[in-house]
C-alpha atoms as a PDB file:
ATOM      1  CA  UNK A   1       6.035  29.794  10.422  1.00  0.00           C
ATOM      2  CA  UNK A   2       2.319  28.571  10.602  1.00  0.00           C
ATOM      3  CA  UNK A   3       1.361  25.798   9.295  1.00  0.00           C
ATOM      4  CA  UNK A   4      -1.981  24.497   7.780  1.00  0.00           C
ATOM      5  CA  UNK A   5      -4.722  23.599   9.749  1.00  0.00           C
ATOM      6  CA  UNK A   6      -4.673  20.076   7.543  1.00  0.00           C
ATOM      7  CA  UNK A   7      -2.971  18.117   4.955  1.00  0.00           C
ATOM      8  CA  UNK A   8      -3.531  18.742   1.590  1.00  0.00           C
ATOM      9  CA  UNK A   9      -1.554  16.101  -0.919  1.00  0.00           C
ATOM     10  CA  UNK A  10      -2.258  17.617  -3.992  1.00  0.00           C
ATOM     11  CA  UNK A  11       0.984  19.647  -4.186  1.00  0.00           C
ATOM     12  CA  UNK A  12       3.404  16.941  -2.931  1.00  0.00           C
ATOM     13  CA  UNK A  13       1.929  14.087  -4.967  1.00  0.00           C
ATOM     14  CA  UNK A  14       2.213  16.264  -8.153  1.00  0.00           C
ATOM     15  CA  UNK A  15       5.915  16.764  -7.391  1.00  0.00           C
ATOM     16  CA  UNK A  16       6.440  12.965  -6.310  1.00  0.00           C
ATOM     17  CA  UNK A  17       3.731  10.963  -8.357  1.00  0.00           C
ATOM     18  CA  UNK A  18       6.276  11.091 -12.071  1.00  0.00           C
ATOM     19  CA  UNK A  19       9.064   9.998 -10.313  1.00  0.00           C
ATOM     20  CA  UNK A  20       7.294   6.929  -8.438  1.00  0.00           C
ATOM     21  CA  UNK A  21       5.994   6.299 -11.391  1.00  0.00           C
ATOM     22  CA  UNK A  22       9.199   6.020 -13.602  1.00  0.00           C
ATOM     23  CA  UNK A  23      10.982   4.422 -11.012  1.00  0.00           C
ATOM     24  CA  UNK A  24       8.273   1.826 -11.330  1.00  0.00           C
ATOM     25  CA  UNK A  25       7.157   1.945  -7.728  1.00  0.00           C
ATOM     26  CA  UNK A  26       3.753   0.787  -8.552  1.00  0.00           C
ATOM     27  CA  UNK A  27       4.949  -2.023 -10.951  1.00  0.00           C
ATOM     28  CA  UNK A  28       4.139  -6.240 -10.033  1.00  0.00           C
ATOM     29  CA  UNK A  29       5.045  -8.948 -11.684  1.00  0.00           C
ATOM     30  CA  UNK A  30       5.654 -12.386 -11.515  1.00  0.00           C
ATOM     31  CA  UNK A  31       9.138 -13.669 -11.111  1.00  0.00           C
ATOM     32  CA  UNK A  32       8.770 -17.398 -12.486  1.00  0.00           C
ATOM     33  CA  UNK A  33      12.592 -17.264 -11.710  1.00  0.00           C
ATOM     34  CA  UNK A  34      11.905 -17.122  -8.198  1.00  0.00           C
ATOM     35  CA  UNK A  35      10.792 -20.512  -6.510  1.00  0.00           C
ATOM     36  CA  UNK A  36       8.550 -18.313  -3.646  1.00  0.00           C
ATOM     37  CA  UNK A  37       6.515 -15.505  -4.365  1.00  0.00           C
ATOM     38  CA  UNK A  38       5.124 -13.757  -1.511  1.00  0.00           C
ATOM     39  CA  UNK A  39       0.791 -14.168  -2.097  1.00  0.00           C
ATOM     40  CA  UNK A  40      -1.935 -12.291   0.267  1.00  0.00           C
ATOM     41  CA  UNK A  41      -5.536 -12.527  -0.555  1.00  0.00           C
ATOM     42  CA  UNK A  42      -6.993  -9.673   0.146  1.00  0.00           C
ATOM     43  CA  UNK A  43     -10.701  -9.984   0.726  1.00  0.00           C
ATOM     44  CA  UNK A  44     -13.336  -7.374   0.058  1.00  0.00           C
ATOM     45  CA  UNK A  45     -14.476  -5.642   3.174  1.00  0.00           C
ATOM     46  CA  UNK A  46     -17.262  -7.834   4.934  1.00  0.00           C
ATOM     47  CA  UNK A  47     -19.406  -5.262   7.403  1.00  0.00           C
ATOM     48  CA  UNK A  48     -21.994  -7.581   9.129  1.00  0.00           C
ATOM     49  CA  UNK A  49     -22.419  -4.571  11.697  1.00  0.00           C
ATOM     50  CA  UNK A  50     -21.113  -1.452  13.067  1.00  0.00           C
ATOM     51  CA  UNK A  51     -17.724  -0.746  12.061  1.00  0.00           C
ATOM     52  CA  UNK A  52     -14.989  -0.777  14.544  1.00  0.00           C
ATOM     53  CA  UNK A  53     -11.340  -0.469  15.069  1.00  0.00           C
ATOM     54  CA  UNK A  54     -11.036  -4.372  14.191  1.00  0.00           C
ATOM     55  CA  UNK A  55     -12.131  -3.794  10.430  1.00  0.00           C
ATOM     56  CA  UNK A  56      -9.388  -0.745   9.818  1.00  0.00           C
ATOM     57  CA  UNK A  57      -6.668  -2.758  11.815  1.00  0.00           C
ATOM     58  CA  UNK A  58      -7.415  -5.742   9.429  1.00  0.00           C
ATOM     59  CA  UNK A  59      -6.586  -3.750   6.411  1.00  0.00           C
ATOM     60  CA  UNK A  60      -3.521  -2.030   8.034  1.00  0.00           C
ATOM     61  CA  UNK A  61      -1.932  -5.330   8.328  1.00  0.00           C
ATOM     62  CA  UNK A  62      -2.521  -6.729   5.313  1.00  0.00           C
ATOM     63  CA  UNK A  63      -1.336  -3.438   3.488  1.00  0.00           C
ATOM     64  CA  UNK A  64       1.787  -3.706   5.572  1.00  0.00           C
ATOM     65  CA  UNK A  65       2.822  -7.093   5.264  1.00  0.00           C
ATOM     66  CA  UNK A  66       2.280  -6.202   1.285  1.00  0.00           C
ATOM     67  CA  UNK A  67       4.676  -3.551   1.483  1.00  0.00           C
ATOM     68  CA  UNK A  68       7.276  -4.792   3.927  1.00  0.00           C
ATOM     69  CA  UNK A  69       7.864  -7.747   1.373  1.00  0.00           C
ATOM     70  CA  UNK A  70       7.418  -5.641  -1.807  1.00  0.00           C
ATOM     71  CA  UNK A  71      10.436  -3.421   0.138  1.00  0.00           C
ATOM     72  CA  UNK A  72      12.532  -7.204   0.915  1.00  0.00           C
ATOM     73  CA  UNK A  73      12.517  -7.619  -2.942  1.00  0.00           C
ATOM     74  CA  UNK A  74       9.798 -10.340  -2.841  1.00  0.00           C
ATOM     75  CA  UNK A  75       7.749 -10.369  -5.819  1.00  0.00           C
END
């Protein structure tokens, strides 16, 4: 079996993409049920020089700490 030099999404996201969508993967609300809802400001990127591996790691945890409480049920 050979497999593809790279990664092409196009055919597994148009497989996937209807189903996220109608399970509502991509929906947010707010719970005023809740007494916490999870809140991270996400600030626009700020480059006041050369990028490095600090900028990317930045965003990585932000988007994760998004996610892993999305996944926990938080709202």
């Amino acid at each position: 079996m050979e497999l593809a030099k790279s990664f092409d999404p196009k055919d597994i996201e148009a497989r996937w993409y209807p189903a996220w969508e109608n399970a509502g993967y991509f929906k947010a609300g707010l719970d005023t049920s809740k007494q916490d809802n999870f809140c991270i400001l996400l600030p626009p990127p700020n480059v006041t020089g050369t990028l490095h591996m600090g900028h990317g790691f930045n965003q990585t945890l932000m988007d994760a700490l998004t996610r892993y409480h999305r996944m926990k049920g938080d709202n």
